[in-house]
Every structure is written in structure tokens, then in C-alpha cells.
N, C-alpha and C. Protein backbone atom coordinates (compact mmCIF):
# COMPACT_ATOMS: atom_id res chain seq x y z
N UNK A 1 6.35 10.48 -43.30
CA UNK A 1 6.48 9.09 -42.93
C UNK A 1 6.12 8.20 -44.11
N UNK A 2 4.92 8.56 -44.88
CA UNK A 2 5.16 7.71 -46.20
C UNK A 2 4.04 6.50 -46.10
N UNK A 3 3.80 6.17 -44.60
CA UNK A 3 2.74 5.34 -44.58
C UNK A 3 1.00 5.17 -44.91
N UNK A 4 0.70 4.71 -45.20
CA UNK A 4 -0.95 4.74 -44.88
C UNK A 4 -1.46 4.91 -43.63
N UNK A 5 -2.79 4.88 -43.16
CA UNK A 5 -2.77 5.02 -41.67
C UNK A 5 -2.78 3.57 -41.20
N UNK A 6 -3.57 3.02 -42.20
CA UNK A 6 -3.80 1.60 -41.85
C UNK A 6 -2.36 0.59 -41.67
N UNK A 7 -1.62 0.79 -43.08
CA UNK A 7 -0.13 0.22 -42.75
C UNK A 7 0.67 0.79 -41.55
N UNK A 8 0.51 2.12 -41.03
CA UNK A 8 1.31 2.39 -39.68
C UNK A 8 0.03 1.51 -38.78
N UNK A 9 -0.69 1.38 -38.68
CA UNK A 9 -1.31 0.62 -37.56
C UNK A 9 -0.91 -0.74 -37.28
N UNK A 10 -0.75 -1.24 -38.11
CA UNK A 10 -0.42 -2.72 -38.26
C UNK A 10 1.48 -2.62 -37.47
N UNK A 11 2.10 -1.72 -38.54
CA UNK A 11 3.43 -1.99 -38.06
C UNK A 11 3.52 -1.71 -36.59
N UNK A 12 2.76 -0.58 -35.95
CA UNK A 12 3.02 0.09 -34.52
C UNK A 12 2.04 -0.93 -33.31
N UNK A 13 1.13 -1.87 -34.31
CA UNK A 13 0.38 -2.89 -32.72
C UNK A 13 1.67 -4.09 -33.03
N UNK A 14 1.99 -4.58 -34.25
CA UNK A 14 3.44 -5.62 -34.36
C UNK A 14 4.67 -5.17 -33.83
N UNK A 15 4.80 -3.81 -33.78
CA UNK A 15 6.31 -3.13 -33.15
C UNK A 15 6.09 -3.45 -31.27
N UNK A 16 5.04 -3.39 -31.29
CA UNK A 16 4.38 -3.12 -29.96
C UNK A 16 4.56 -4.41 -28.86
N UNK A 17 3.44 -5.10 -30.01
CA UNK A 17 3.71 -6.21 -29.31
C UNK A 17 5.02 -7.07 -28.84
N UNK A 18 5.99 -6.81 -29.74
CA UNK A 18 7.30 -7.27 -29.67
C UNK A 18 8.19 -6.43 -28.60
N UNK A 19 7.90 -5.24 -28.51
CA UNK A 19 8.54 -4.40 -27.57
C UNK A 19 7.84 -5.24 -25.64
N UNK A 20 6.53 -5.38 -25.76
CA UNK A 20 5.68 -5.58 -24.52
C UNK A 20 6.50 -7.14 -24.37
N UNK A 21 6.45 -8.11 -25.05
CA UNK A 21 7.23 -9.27 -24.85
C UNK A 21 8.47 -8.97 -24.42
N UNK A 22 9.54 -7.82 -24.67
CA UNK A 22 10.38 -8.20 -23.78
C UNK A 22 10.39 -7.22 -22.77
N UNK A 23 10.19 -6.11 -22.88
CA UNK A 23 10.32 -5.09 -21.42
C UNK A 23 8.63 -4.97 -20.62
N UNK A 24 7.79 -5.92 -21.24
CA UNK A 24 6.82 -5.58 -20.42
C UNK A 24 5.83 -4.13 -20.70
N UNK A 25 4.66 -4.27 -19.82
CA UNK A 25 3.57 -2.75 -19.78
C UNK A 25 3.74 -1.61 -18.99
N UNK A 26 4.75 -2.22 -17.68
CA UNK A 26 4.58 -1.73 -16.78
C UNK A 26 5.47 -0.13 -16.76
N UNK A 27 6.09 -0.04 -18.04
CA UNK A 27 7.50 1.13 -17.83
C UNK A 27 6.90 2.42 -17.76
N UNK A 28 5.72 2.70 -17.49
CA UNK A 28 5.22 4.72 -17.51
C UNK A 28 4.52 4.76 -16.39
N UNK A 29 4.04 3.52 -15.75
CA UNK A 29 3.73 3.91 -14.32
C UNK A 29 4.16 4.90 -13.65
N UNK A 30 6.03 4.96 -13.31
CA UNK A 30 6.68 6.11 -12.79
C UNK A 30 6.53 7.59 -13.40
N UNK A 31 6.64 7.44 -14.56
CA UNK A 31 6.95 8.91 -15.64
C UNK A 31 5.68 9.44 -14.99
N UNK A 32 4.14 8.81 -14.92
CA UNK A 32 2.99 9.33 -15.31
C UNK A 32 2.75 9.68 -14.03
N UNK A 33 2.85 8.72 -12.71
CA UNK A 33 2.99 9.66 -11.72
C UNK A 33 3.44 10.77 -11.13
N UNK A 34 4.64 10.65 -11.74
CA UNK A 34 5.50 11.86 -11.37
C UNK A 34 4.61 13.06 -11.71
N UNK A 35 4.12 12.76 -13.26
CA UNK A 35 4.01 13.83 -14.00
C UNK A 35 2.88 14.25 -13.21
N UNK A 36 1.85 13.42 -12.49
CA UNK A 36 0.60 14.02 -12.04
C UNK A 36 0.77 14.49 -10.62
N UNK A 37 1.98 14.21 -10.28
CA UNK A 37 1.88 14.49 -8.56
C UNK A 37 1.76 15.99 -8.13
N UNK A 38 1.19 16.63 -9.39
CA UNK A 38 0.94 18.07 -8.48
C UNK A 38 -0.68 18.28 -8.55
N UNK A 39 -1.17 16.99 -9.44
CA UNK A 39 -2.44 17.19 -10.00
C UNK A 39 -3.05 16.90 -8.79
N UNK A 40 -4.63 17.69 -9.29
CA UNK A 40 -6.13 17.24 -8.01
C UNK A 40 -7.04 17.14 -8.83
N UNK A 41 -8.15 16.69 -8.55
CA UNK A 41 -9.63 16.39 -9.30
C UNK A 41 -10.08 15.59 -10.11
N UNK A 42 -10.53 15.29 -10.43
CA UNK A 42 -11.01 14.04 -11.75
C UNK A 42 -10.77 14.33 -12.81
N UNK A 43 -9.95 13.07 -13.05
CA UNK A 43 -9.22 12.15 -14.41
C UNK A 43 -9.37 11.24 -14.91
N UNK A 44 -9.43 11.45 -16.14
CA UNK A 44 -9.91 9.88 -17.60
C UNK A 44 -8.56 9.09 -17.29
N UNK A 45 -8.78 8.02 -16.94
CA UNK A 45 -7.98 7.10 -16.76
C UNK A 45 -7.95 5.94 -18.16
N UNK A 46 -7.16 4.71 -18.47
CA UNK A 46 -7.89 4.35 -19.40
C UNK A 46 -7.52 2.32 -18.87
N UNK A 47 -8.12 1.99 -18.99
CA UNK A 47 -7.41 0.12 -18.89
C UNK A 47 -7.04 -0.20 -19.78
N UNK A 48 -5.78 -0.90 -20.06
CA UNK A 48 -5.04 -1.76 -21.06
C UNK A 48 -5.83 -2.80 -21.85
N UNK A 49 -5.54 -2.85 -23.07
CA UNK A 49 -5.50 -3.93 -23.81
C UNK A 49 -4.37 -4.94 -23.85
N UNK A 50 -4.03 -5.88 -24.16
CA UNK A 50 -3.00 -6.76 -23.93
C UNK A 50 -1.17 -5.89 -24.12
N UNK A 51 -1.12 -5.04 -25.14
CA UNK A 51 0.25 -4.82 -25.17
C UNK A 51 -0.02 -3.38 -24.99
N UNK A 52 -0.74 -2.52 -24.50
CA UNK A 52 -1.16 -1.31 -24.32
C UNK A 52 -0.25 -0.90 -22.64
N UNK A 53 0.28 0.22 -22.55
CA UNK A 53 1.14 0.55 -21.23
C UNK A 53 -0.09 0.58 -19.92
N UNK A 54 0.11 -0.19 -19.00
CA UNK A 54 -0.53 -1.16 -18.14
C UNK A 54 -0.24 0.18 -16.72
N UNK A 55 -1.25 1.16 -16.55
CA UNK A 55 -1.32 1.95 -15.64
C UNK A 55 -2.18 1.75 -14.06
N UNK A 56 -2.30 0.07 -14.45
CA UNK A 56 -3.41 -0.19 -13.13
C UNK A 56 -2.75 0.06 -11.81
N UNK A 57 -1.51 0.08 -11.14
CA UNK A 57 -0.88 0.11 -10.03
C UNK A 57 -1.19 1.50 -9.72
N UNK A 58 -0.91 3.17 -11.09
CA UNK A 58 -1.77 4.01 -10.57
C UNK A 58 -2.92 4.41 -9.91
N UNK A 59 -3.97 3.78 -10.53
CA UNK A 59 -5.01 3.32 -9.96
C UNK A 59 -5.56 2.96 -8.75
N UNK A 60 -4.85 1.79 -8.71
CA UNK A 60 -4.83 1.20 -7.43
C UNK A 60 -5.11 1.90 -5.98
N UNK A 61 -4.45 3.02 -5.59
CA UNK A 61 -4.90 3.68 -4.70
C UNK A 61 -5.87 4.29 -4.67
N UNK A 62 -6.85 4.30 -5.72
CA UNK A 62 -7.84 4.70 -5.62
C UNK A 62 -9.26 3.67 -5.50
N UNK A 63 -8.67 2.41 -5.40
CA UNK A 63 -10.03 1.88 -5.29
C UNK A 63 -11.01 1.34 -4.32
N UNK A 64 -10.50 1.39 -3.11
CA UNK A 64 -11.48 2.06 -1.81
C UNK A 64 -11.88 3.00 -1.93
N UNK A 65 -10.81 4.47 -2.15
CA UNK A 65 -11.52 5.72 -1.72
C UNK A 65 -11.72 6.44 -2.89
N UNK A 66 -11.26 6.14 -4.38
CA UNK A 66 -11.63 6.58 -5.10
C UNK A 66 -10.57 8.03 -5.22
N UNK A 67 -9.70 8.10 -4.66
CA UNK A 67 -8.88 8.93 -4.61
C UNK A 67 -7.43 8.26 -4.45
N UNK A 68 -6.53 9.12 -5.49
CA UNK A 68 -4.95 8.38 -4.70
C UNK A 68 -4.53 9.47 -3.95
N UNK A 69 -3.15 9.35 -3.58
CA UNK A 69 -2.65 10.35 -2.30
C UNK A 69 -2.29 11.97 -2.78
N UNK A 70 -2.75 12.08 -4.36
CA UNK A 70 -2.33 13.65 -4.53
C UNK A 70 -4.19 13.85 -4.23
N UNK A 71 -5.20 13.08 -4.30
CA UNK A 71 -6.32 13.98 -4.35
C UNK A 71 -6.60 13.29 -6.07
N UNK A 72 -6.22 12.68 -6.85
CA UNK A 72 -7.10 12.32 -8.07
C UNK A 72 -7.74 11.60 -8.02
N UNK A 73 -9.11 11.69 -8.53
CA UNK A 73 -10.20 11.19 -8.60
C UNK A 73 -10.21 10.25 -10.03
N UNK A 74 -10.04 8.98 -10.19
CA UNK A 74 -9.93 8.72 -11.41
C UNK A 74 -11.23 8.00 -12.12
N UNK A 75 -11.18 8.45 -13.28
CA UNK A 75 -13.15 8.21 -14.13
C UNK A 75 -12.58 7.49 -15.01
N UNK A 76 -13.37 6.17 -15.86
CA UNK A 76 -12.86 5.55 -17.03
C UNK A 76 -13.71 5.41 -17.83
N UNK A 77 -13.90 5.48 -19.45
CA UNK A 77 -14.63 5.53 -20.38
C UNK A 77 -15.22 3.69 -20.48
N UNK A 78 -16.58 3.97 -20.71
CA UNK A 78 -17.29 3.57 -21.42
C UNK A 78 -17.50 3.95 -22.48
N UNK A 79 -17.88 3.00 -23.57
CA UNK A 79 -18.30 3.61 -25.07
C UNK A 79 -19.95 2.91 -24.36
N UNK A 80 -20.93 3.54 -25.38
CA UNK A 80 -21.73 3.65 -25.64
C UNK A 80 -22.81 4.21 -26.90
N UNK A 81 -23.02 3.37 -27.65
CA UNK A 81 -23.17 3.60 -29.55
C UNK A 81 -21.74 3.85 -29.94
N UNK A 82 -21.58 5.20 -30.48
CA UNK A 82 -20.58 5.50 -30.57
C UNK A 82 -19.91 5.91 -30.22
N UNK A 83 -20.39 6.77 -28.88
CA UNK A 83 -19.84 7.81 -27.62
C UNK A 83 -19.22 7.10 -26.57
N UNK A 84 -18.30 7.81 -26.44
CA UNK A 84 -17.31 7.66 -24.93
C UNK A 84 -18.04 8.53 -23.85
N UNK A 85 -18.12 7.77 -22.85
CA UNK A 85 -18.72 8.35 -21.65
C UNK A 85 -17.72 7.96 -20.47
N UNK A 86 -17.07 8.70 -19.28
CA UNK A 86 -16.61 8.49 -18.71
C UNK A 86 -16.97 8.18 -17.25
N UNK A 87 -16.87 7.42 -16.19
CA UNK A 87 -17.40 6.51 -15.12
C UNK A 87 -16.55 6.47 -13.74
N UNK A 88 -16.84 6.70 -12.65
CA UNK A 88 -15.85 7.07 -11.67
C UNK A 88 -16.59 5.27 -11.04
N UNK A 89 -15.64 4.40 -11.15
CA UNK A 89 -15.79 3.12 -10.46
C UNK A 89 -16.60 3.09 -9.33
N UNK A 90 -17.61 2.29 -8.84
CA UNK A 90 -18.46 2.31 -7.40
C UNK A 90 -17.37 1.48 -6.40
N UNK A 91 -17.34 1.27 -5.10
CA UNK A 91 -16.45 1.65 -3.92
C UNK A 91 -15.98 -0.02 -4.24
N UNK A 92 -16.65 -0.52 -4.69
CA UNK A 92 -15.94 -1.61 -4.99
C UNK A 92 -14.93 -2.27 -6.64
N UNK A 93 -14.88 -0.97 -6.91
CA UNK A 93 -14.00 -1.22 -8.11
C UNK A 93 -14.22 -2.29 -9.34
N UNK A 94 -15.57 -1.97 -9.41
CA UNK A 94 -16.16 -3.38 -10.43
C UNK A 94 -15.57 -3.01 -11.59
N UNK A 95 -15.18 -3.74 -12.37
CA UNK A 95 -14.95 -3.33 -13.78
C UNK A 95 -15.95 -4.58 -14.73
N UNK A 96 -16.20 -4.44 -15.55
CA UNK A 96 -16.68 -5.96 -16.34
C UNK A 96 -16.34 -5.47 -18.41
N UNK A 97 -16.42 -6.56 -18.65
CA UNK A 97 -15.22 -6.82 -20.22
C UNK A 97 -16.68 -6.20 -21.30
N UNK A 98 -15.88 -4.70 -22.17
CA UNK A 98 -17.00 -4.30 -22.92
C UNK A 98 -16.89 -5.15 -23.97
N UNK A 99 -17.75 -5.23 -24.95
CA UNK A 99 -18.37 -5.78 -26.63
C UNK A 99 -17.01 -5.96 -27.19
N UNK A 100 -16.03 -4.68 -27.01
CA UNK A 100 -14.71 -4.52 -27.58
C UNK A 100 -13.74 -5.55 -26.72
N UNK A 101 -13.86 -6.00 -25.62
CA UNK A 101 -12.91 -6.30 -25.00
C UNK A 101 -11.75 -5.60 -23.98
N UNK A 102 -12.82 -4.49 -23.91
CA UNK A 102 -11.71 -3.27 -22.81
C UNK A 102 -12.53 -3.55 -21.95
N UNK A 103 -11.77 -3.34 -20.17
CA UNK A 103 -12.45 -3.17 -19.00
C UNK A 103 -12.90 -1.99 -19.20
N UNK A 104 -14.22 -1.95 -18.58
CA UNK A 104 -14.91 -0.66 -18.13
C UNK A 104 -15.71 -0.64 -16.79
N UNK A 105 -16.11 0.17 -16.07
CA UNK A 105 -16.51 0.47 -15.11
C UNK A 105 -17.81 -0.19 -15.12
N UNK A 106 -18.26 -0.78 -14.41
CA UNK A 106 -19.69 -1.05 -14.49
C UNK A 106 -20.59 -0.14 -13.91
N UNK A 107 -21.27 0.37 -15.06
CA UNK A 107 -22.58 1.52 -14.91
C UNK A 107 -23.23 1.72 -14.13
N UNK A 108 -23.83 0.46 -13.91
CA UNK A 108 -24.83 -0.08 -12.34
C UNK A 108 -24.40 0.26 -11.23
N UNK A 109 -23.37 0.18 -11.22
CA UNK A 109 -22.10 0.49 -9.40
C UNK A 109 -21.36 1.70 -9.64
N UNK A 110 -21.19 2.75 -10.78
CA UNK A 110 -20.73 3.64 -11.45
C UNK A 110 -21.31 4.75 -11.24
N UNK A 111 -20.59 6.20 -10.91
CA UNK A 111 -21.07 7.16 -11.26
C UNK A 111 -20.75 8.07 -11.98
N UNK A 112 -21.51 8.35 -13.25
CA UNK A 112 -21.30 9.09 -14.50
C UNK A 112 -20.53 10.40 -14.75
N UNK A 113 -19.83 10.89 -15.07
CA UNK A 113 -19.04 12.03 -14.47
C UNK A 113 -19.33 13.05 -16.51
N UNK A 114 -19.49 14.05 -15.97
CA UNK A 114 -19.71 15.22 -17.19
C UNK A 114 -18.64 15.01 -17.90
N UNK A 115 -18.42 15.74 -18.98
CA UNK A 115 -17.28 16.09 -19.76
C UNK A 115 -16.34 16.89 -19.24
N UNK A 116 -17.17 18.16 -18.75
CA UNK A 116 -16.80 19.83 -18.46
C UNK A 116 -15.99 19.15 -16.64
N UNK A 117 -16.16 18.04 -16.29
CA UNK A 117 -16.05 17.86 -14.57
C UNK A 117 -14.44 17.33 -14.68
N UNK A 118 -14.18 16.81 -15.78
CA UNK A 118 -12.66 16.21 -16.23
C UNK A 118 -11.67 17.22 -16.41
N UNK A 119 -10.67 17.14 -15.35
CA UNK A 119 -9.84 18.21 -15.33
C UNK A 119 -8.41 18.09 -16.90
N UNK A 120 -8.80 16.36 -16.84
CA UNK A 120 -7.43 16.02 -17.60
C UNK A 120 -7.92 14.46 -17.78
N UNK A 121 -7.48 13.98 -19.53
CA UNK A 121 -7.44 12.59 -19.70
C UNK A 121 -6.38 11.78 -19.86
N UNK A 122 -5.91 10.87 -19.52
CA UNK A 122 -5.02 10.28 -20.15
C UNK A 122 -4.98 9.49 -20.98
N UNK A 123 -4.25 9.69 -22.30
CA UNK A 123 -5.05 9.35 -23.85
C UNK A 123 -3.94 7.91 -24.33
N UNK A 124 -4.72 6.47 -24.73
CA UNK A 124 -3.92 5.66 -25.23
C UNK A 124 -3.85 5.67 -26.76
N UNK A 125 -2.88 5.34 -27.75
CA UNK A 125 -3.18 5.61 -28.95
C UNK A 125 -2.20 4.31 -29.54
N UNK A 126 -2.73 4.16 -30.89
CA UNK A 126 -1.11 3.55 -32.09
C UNK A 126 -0.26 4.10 -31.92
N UNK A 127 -0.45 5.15 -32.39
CA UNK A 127 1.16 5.98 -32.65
C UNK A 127 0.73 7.62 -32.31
N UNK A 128 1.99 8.62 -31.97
CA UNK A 128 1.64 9.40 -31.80
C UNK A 128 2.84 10.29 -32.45
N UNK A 129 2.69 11.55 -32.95
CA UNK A 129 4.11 11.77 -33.22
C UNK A 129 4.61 13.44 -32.43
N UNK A 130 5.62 14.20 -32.72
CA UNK A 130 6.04 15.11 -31.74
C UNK A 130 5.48 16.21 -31.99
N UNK A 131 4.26 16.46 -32.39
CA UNK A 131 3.95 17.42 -32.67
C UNK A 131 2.39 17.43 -32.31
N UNK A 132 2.27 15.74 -31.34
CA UNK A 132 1.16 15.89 -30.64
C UNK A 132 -0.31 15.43 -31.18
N UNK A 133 0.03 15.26 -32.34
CA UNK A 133 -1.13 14.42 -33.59
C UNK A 133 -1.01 12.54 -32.72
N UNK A 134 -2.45 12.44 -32.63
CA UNK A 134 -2.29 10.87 -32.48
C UNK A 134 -3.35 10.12 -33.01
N UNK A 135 -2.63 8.67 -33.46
CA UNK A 135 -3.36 7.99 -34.49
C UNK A 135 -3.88 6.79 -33.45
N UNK A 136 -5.29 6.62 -33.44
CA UNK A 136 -6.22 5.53 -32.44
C UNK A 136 -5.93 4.10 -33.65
N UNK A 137 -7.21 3.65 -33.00
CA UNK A 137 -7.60 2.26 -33.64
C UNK A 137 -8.25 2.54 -34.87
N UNK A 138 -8.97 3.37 -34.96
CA UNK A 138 -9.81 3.46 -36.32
C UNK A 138 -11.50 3.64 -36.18
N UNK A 139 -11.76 3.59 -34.90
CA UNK A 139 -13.24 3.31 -34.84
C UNK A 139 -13.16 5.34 -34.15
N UNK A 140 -13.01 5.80 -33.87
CA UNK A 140 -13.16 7.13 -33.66
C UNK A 140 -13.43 7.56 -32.25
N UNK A 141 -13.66 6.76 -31.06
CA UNK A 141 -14.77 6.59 -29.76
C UNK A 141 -13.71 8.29 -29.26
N UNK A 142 -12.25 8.01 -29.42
CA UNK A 142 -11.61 8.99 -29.08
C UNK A 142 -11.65 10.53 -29.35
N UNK A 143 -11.34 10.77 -30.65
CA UNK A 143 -11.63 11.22 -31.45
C UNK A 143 -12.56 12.50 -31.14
N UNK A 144 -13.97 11.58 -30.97
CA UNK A 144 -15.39 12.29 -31.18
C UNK A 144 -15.25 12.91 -29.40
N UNK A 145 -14.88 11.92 -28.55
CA UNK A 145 -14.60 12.91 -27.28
C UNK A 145 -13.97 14.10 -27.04
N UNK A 146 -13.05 13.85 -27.94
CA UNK A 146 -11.83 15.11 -27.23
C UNK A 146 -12.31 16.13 -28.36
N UNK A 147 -13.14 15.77 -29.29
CA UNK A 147 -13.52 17.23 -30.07
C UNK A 147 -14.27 17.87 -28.97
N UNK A 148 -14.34 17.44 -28.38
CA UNK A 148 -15.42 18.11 -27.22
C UNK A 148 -15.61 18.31 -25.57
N UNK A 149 -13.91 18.20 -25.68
CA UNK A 149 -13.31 18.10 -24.37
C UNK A 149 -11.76 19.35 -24.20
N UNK A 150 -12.07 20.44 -23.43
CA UNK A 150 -11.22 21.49 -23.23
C UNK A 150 -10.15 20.80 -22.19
N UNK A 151 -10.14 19.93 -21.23
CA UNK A 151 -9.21 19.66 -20.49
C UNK A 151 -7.72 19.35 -21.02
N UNK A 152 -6.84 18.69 -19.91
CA UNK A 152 -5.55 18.44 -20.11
C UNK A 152 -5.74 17.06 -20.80
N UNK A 153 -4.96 16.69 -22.21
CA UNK A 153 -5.15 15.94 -23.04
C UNK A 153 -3.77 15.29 -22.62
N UNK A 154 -3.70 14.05 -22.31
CA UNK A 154 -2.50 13.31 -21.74
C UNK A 154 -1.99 12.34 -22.68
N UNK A 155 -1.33 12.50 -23.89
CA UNK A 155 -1.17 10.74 -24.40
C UNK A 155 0.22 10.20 -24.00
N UNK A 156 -0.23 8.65 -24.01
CA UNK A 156 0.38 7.29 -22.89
C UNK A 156 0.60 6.51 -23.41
N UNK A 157 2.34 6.21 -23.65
CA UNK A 157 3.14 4.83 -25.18
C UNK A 157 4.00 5.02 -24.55
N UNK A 158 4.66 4.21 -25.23
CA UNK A 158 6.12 3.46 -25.56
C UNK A 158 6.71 4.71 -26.56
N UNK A 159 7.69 4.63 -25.95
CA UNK A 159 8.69 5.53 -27.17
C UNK A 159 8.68 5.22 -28.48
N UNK A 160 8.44 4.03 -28.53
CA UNK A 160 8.65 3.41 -29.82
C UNK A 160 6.99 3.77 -30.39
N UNK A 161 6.04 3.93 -30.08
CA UNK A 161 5.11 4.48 -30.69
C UNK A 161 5.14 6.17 -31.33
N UNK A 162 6.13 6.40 -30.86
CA UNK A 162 6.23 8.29 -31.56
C UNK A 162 6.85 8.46 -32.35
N UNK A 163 6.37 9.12 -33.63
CA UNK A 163 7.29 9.15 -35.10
C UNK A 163 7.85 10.92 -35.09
N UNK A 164 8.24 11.18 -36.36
CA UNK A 164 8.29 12.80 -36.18
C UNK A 164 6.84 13.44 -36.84
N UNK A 165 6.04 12.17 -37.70
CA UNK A 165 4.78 12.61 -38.09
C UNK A 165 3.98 11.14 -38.03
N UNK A 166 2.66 11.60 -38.12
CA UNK A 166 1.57 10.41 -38.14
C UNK A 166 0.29 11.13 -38.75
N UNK A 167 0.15 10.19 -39.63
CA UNK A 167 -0.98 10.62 -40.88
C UNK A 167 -2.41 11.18 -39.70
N UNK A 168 -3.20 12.51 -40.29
CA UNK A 168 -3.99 12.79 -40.11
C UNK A 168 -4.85 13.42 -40.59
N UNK A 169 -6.17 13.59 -39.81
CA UNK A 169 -6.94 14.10 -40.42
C UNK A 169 -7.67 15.67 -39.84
N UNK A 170 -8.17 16.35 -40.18
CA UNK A 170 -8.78 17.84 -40.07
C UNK A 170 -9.35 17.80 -38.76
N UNK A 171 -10.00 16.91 -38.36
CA UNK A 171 -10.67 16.68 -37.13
C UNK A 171 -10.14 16.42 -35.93
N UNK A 172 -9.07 15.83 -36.39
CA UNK A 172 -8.02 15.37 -35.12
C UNK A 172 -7.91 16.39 -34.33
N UNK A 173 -7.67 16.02 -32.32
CA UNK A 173 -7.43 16.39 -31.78
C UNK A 173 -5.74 16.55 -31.07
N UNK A 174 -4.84 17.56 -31.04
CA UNK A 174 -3.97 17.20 -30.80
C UNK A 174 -3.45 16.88 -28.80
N UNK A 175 -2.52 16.34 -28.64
CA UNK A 175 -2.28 15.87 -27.29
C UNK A 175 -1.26 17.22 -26.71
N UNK A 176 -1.91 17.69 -25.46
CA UNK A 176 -0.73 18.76 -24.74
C UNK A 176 0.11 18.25 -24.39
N UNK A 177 0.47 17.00 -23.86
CA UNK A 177 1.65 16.32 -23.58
C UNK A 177 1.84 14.98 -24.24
N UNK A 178 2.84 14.49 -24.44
CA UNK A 178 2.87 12.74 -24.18
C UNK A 178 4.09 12.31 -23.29
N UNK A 179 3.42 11.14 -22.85
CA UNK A 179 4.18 10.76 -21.73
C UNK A 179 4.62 9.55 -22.16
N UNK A 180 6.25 8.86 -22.61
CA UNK A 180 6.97 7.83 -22.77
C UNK A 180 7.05 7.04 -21.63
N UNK A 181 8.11 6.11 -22.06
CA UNK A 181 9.36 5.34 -21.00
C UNK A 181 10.11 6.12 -20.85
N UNK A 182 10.34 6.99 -21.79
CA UNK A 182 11.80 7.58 -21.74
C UNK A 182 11.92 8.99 -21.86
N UNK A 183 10.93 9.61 -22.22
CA UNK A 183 10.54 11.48 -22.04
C UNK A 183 9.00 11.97 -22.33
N UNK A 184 9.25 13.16 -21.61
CA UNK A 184 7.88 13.67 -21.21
C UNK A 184 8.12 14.66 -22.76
N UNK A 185 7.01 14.80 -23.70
CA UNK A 185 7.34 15.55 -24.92
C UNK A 185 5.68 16.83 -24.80
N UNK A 186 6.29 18.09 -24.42
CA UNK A 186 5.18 19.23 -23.70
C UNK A 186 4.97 19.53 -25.36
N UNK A 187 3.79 19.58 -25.85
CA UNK A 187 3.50 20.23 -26.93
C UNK A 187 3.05 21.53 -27.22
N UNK A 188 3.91 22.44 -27.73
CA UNK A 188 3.70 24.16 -27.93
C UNK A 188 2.16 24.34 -28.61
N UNK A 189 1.32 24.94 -28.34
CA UNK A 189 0.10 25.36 -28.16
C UNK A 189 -0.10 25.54 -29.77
């Protein structure tokens, strides 16, 4: 690809944003359900940032019972220092705005869920490319989780976020699937 990581970041939140202005967040709602409707147990969910693919309607059935109709239990990260910790919402679905500006679960009404208890996350990124490498924001919160997370690794874009490569590094974790607008891309082991 030829880029820096930093210059693909810039071009893929500007590609982004221009893509979200005209078709909107809402286009992987369907794909991602589909894809989970055989799933059960607790899942890293994640909340949008402004042009980030907008999965709250998934959700949604879960925020009385904390379950939607296949049986998923959905948990959402908190950072904390530098660590991601993940949070199964209290019955009233509090969320409140972190340091960063992402919704998160509020702790107080929250209950803390293990690493090892996450069957599967669903991962937001910059860019990601087909071979399952994905490039975050730069601060690492991701990163440092999934070095340390065996579950189903889910990443969640726009088509237009997937290259055939994206700069990385030794540490990186790669994604078993990603899930588009427009195809589900299974990554060979």
C-alpha cells in the first residue's frame, strides 16, 4: 500500500466520513446479525463514534433483559489507564460519555465480565485489510486486549475501510472474520 500508518489513518477517518454522509452508519446492522444468529453467550459489543458503523439497533434487544432473541449477552469496553475492560450494562442500560468521548457502560450499574467469559468481540478499526491485519486509532486500548483474548475476533467497517494490506506491526492481533456492507471476508487460520 505504500502508506504510513498515520497517512492511511487520516485518508480512511476522511474516506469515512464522506462515505457516512451519504449512505449513513446504519448498513452492517443486517450482515452482523445474520452473521451472529447462530451465536449464544457473551459478546464485546462496541458504541460508535460519529462516522463509525452504528450497531445500536443490535443491541437494542438487549436492554431490558440483557439478552437478544438468539441468547447474546452483550458486554462493552471500558478503558481504564490503559486497559480495556469489558461491562455487561445494568437493567437499565446506562451508558455515560468516557475522557475519549465513547459511550461506555457505567461501572456503578455494570457488571464486569472476565476476559476468558467472552465468547466473541466485535472489533471497530481504521482500516482493515484481507488478510485480517487491522489498523486502530493509535492509542493501543485494542491491541493490548486481544493479545490476550482467545475468543471469536469480529472486525466491523465499511468496505471501503479494507485494503489488500495495512501497515503493521509484530504484536498485532489478526481478525477471524470481517464483516462489511457488502461481504463477510472468513480469514484462513
Amino acid at each position: 500500500m505504500g502508506l504510513s500508518k498515520k497517512a492511511l489513518r487520516e485518508k480512511c477517518n476522511n474516506d469515512r466520513k464522506k462515505f457516512v454522509q451519504v449512505h449513513g452508519t446504519l448498513g452492517l446492522v443486517k450482515p452482523v446479525t445474520e452473521f451472529l444468529a447462530a451465536e449464544s453467550g457473551t459478546w464485546g459489543g462496541f458504541m460508535p463514534t460519529a462516522s463509525e458503523p452504528d450497531l445500536q439497533s443490535l443491541y437494542t434487544d438487549c436492554k431490558d433483559t440483557n439478552k437478544n432473541n438468539n441468547g447474546v449477552v452483550w458486554a462493552f469496553p471500558c478503558v481504564r489507564g490503559d486497559e480495556m475492560e469489558y461491562f455487561i450494562p445494568g437493567k437499565n442500560g446506562d451508558f455515560i460519555k468516557s475522557k475519549l468521548g465513547i459511550l461506555e457502560p457505567d461501572q456503578k450499574t455494570s457488571q464486569a465480565v472476565e476476559v476468558g467469559e467472552l465468547v466473541g468481540i466485535l472489533v471497530p478499526g481504521v482500516a482493515f485489510d484481507e488478510e485480517g491485519h487491522r489498523m486502530g486509532r493509535g492509542r493501543g486500548f485494542y491491541d493490548r486486549f486481544l493479545s490476550q483474548f482467545t475468543g471469536k475476533k469480529i472486525g466491523v467497517c465499511f468496505d471501503i475501510q479494507v485494503f489488500s494490506e495495512v501497515p503493521q506491526d509484530p504484536h498485532d492481533v489478526r481478525m477471524d472474520v470481517i464483516i462489511t456492507d457488502e461481504r463477510i471476508l472468513r480469514i484462513p487460520a
